[in-house]
N, C-alpha and C. Protein backbone atom coordinates (compact mmCIF):
# COMPACT_ATOMS: atom_id res chain seq x y z
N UNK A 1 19.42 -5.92 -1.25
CA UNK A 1 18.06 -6.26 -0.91
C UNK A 1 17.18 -5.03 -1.17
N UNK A 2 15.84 -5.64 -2.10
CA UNK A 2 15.27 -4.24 -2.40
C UNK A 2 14.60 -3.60 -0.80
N UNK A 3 14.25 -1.82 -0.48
CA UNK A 3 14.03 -1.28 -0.05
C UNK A 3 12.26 -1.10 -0.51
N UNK A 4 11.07 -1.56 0.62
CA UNK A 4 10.04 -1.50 0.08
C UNK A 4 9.22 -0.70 0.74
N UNK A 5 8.57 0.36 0.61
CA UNK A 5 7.47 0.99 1.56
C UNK A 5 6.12 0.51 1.80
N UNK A 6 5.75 0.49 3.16
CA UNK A 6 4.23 -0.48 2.97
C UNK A 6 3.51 0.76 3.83
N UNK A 7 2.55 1.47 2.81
CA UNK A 7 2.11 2.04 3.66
C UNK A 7 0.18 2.17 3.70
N UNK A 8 -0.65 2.11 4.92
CA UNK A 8 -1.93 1.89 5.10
C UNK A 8 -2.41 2.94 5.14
N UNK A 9 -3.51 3.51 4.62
CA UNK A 9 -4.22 4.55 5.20
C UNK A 9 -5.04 4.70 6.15
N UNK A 10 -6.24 5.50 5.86
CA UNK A 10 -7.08 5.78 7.02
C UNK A 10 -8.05 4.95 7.28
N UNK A 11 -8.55 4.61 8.43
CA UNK A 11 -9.26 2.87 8.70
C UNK A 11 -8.66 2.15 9.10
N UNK A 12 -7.30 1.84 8.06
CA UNK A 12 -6.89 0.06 8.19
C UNK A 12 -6.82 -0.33 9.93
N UNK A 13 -6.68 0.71 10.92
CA UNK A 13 -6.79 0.21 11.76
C UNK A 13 -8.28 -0.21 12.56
N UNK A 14 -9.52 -0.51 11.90
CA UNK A 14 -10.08 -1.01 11.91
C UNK A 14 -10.34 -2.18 11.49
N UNK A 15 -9.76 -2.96 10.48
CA UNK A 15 -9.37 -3.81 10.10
C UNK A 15 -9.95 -5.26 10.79
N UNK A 16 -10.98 -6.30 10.55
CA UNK A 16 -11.11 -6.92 11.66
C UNK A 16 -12.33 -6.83 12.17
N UNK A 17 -12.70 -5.52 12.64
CA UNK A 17 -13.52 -4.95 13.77
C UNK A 17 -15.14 -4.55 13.41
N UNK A 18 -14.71 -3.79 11.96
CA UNK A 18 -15.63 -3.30 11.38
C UNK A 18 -15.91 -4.00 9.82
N UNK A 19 -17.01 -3.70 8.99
CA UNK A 19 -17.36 -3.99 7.74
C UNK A 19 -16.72 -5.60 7.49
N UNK A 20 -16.82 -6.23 8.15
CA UNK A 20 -15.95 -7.45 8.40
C UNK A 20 -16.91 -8.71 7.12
N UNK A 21 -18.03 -8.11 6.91
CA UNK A 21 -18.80 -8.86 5.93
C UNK A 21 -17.51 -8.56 4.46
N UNK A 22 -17.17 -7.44 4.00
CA UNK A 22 -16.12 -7.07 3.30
C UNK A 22 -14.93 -7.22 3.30
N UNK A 23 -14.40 -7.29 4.53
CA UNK A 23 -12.66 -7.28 4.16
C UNK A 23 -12.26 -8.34 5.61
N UNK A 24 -13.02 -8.90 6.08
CA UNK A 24 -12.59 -10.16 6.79
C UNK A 24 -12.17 -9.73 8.50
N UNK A 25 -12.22 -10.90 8.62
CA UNK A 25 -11.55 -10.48 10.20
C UNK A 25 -10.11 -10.68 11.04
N UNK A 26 -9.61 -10.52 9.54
CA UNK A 26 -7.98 -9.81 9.63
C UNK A 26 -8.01 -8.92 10.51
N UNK A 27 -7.01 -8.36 11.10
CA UNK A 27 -7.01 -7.00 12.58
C UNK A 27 -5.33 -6.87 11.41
N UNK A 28 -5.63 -4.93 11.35
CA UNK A 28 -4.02 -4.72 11.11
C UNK A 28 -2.74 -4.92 11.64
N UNK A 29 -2.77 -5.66 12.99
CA UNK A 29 -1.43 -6.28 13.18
C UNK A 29 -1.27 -7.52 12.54
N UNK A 30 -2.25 -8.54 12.13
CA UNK A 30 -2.54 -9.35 11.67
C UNK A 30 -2.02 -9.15 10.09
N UNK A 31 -2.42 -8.13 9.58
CA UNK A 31 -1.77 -8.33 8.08
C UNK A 31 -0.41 -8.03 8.03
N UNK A 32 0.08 -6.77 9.09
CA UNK A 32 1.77 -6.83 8.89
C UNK A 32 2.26 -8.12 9.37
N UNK A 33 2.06 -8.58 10.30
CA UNK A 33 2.57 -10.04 10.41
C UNK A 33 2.43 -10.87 9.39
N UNK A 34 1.64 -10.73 8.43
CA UNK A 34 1.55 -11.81 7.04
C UNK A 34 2.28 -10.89 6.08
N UNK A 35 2.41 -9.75 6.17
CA UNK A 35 2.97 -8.63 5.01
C UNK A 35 4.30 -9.29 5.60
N UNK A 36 5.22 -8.98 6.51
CA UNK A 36 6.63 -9.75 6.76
C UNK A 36 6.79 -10.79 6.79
N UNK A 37 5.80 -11.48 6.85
CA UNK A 37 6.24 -13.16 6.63
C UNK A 37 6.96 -13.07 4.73
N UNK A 38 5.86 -12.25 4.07
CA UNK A 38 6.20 -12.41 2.68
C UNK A 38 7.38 -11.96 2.57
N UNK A 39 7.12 -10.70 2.95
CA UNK A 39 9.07 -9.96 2.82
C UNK A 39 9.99 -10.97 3.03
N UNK A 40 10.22 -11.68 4.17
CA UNK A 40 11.06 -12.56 4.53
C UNK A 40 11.27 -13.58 3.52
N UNK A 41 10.13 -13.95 2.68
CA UNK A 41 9.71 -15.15 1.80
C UNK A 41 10.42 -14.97 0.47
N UNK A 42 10.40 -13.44 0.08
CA UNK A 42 10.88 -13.09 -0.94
C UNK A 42 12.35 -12.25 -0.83
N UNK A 43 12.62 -11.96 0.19
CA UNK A 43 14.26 -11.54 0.63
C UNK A 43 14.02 -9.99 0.37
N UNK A 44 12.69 -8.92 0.42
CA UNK A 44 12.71 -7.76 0.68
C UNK A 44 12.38 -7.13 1.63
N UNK A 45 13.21 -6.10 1.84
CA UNK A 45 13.34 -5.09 3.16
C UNK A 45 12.36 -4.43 3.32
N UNK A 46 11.15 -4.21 4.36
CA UNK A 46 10.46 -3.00 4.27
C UNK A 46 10.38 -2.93 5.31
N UNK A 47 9.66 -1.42 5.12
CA UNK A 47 8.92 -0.76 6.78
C UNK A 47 7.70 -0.47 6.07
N UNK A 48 6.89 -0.59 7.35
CA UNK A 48 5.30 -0.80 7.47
C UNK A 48 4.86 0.53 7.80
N UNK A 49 4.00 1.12 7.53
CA UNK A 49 3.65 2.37 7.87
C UNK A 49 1.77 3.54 8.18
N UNK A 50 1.40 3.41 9.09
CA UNK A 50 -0.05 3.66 9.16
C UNK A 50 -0.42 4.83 9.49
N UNK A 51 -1.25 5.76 9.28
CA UNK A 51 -1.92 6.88 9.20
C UNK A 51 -3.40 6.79 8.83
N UNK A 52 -4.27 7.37 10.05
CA UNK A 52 -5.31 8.17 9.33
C UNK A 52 -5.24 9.51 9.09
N UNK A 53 -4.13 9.68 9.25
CA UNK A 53 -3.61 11.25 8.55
C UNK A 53 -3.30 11.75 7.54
N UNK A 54 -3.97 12.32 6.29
CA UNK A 54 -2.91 12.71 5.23
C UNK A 54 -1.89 13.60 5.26
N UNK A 55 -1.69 13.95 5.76
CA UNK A 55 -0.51 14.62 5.85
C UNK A 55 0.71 14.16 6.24
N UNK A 56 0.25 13.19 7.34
CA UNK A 56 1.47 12.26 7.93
C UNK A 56 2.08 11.05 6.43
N UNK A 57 1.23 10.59 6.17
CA UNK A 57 1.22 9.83 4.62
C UNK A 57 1.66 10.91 3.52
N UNK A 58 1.62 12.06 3.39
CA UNK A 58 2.24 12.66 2.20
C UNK A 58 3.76 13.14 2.97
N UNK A 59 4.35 13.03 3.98
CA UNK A 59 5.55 13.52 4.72
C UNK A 59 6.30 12.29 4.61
N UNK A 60 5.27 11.21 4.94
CA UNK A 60 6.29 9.55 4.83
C UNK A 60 6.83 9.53 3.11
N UNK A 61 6.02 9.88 2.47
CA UNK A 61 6.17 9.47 0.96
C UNK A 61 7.85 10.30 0.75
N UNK A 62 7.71 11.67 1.05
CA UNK A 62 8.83 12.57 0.98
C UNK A 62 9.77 12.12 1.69
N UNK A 63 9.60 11.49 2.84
CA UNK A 63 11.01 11.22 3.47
C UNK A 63 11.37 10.03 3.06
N UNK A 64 10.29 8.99 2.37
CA UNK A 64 11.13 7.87 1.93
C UNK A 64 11.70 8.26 0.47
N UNK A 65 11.47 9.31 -0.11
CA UNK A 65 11.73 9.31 -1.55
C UNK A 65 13.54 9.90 -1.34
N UNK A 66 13.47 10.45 -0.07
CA UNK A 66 14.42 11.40 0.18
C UNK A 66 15.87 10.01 0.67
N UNK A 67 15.25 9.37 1.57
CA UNK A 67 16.15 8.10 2.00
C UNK A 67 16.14 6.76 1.35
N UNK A 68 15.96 6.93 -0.21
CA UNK A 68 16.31 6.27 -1.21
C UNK A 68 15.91 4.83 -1.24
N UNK A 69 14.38 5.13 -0.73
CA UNK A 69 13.67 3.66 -0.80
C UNK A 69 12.92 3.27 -2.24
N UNK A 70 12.93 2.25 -2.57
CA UNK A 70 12.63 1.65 -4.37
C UNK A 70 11.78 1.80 -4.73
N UNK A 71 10.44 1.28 -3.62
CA UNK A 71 9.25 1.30 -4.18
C UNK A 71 8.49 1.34 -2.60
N UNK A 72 6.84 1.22 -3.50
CA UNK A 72 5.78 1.72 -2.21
C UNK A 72 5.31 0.62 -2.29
N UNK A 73 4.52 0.47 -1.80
CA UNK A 73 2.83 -0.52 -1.58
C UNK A 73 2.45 0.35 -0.52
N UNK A 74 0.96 0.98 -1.58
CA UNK A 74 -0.26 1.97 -0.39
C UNK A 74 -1.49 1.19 -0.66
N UNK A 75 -2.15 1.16 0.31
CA UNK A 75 -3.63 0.49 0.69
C UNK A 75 -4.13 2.15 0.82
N UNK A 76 -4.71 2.95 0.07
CA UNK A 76 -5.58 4.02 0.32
C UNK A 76 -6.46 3.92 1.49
N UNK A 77 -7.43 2.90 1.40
CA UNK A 77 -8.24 2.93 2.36
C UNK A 77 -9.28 4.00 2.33
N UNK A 78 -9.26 4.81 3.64
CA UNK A 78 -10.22 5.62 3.40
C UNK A 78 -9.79 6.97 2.61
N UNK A 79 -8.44 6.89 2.11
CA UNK A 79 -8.12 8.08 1.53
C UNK A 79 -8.01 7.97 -0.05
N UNK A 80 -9.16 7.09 -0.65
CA UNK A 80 -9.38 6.74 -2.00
C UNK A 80 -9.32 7.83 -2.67
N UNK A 81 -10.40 8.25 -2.33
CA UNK A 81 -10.76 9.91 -3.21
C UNK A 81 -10.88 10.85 -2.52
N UNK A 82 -10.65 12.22 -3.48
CA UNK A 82 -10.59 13.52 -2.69
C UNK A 82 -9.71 13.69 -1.84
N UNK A 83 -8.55 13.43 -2.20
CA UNK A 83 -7.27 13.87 -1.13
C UNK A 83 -5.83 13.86 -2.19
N UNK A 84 -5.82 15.39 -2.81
CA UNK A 84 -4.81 16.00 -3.86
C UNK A 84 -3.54 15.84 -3.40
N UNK A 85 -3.56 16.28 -2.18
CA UNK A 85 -2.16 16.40 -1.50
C UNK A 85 -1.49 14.74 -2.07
N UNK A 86 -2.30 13.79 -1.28
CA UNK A 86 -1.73 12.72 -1.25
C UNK A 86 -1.26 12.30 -3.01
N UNK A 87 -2.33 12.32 -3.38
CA UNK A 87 -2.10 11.97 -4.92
C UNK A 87 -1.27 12.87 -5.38
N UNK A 88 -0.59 14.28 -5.52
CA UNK A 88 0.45 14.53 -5.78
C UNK A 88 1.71 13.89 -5.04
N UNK A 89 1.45 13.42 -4.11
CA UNK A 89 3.05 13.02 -3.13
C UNK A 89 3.21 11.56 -3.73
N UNK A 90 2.53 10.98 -4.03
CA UNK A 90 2.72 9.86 -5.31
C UNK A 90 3.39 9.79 -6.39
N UNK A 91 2.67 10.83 -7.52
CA UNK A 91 3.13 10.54 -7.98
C UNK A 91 4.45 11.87 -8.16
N UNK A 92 4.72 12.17 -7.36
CA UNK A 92 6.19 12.94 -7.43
C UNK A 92 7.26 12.44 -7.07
N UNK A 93 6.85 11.39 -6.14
CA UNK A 93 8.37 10.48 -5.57
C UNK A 93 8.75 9.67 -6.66
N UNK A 94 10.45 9.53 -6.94
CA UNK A 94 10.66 9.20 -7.79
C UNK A 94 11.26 7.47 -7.63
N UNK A 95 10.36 6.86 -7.07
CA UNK A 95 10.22 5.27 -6.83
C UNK A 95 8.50 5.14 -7.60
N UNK A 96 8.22 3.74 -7.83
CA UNK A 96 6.99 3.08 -8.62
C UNK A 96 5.97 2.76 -7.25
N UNK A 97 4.63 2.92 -7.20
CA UNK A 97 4.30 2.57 -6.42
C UNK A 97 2.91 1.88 -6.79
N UNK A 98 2.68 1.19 -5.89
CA UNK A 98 1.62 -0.13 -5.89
C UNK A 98 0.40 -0.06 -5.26
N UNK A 99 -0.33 0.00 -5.90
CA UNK A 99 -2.03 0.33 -4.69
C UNK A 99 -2.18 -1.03 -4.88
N UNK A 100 -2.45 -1.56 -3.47
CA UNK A 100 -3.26 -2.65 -3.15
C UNK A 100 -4.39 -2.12 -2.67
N UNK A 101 -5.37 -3.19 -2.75
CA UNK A 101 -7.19 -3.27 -2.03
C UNK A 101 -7.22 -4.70 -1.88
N UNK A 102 -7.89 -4.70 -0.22
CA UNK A 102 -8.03 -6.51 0.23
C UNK A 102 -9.34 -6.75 -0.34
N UNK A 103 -10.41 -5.66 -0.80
CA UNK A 103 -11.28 -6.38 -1.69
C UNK A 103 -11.54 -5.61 -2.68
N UNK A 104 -12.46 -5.58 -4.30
CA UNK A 104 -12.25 -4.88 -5.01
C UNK A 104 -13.11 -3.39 -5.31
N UNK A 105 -12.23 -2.37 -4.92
CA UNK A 105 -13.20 -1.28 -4.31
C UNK A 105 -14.32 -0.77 -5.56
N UNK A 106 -13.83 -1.50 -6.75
CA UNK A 106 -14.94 -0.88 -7.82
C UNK A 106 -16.15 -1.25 -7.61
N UNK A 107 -16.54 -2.23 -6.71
CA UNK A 107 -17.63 -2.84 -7.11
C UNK A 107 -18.47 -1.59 -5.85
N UNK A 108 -17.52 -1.24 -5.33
CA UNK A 108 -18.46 0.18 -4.25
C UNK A 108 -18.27 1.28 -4.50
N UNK A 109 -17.61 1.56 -5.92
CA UNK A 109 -17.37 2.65 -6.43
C UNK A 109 -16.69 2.93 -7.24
N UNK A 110 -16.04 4.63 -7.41
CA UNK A 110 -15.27 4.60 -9.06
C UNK A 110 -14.00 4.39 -7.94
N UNK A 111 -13.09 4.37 -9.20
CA UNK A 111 -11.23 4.24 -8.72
C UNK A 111 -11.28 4.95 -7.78
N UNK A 112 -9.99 4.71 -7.28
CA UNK A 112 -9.15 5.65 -6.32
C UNK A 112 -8.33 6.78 -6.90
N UNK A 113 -8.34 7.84 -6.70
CA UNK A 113 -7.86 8.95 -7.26
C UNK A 113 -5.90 8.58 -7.23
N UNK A 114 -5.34 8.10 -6.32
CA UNK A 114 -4.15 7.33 -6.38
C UNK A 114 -3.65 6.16 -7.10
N UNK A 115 -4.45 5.81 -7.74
CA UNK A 115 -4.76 4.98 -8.64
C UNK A 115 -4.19 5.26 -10.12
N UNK A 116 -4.54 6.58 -10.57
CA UNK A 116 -3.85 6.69 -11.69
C UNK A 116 -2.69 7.31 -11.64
N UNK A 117 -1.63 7.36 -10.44
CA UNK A 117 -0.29 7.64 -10.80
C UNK A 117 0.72 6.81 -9.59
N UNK A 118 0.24 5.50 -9.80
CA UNK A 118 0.50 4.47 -9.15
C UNK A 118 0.89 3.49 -10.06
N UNK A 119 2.32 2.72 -10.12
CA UNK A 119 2.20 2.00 -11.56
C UNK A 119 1.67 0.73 -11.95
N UNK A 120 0.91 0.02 -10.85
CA UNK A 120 -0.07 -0.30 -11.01
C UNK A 120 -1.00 -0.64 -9.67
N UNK A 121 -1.94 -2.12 -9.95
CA UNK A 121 -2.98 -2.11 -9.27
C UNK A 121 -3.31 -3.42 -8.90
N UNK A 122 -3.45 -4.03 -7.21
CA UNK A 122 -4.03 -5.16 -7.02
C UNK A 122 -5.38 -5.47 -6.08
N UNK A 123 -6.33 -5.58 -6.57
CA UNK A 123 -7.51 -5.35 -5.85
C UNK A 123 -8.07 -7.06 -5.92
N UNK A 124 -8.81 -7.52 -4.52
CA UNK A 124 -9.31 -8.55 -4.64
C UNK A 124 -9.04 -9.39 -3.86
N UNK A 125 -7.52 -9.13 -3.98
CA UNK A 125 -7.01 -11.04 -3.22
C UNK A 125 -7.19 -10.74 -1.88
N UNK A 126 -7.37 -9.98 -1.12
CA UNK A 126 -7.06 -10.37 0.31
C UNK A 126 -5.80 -10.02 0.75
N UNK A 127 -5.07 -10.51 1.87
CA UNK A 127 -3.74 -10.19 2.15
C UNK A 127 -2.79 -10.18 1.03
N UNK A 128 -3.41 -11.73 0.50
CA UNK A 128 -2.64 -12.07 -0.59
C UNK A 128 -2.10 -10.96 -1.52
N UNK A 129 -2.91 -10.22 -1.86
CA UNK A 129 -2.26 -8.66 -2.50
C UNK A 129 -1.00 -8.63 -2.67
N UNK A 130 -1.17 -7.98 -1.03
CA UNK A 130 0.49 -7.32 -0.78
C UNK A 130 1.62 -8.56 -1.30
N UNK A 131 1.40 -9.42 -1.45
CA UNK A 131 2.40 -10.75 -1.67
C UNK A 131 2.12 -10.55 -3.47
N UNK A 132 0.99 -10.26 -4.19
CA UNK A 132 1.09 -10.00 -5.44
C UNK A 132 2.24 -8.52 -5.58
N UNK A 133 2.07 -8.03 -4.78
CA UNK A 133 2.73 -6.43 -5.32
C UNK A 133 4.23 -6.75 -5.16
N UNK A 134 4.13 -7.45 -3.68
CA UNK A 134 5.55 -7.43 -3.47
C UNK A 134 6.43 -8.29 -4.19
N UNK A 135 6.19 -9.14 -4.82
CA UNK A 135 6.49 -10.16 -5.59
C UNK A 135 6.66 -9.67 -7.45
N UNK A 136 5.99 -8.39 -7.94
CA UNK A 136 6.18 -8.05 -9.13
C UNK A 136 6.67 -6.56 -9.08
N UNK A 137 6.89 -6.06 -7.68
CA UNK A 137 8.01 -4.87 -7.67
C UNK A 137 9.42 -5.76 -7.38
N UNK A 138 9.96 -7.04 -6.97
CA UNK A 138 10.97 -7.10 -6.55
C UNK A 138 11.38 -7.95 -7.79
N UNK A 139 10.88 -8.04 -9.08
CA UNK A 139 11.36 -8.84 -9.95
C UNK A 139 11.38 -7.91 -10.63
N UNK A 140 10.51 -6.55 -10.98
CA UNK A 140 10.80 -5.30 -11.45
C UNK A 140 12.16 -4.71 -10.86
N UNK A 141 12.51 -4.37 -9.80
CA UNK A 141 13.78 -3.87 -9.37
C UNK A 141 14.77 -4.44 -9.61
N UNK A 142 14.55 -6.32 -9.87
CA UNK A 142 15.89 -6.84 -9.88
C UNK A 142 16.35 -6.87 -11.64
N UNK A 143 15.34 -6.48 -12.24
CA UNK A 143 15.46 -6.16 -13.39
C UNK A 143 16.34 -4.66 -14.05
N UNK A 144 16.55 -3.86 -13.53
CA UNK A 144 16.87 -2.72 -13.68
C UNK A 144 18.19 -2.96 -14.04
C-alpha cells in the first residue's frame, strides 16, 4: 500500500472561518475527514500533517523522506511565496510531490514558489483536489 504525505500549511487552520467567499466553509478537520475517506477509497496509506510553521514543515519533509514515504500532497497555503527553506526541502526529498490549491491561487497572484519543484499541480477543485492528486500519485507509484 502506497505511503502518502498530506501536508497543510499556514492558515489551513482557518479553513471555514475566514475568506469563506474563496475557499468555502470547509473547517480543516472537515477536509481530513474527506482527505481519508479518499485514501480509504483508493487503498492509500497516509498521515495528515499541519503547520503554520516553516520549519516544522521543512523537518516533516526530512523525516518523511528519511522513513521512506512515496510521495507528498502540500497545500502551501500561506507559505506560497518567499519561504526558500521550504522550497528547498521539496525539492530535495527524494519522493514526487503534489501541490494542491482548493481554489485557483493564480487568479490572486503569481505561482507558488513550491510549485516549480513539485511534480505537479492541482488548483481549483475544492477538496476534490486532494482526491485528483491522490488518485494520479497512486497509479504513478503502482506503475514503477
Amino acid at each position: 500500500m502506497a505511503k502518502i504525505l498530506i501536508v497543510h500549511g499556514a492558515g489551513m487552520n482557518m479553513r471555514g472561518k475566514v475568506q469563506i467567499e474563496i475557499f468555502g466553509k470547509m473547517t480543516l478537520p472537515e477536509y481530513d475527514e474527506k482527505i481519508r475517506g479518499y485514501a480509504a477509497e483508493l487503498g492509500v496509506d497516509i498521515e495528515i500533517f499541519h503547520s503554520n510553521i516553516e520549519g516544522e514543515i521543512v523537518n516533516k519533509f526530512y523525516a518523511a523522506n528519511e522513513a521512506g514515504v512515496e510521495a507528498a500532497i502540500f497545500n502551501p497555503a500561506g507559505f506560497s511565496r518567499g519561504y526558500p527553506a521550504l522550497t528547498a526541502a521539496i525539492g530535495q526529498v527524494k519522493f514526487p510531490t503534489i501541490e494542491v490549491h482548493i481554489s485557483n491561487p493564480l487568479r490572486r497572484g503569481p505561482a507558488s514558489d513550491t510549485s516549480g519543484v513539485s511534480l505537479g499541480f492541482v488548483a481549483g477543485y475544492g477538496v476534490a483536489g486532494y482526491y485528483l492528486a491522490l488518485r494520479g500519485l497512486k497509479d504513478m507509484l503502482a506503475a514503477k
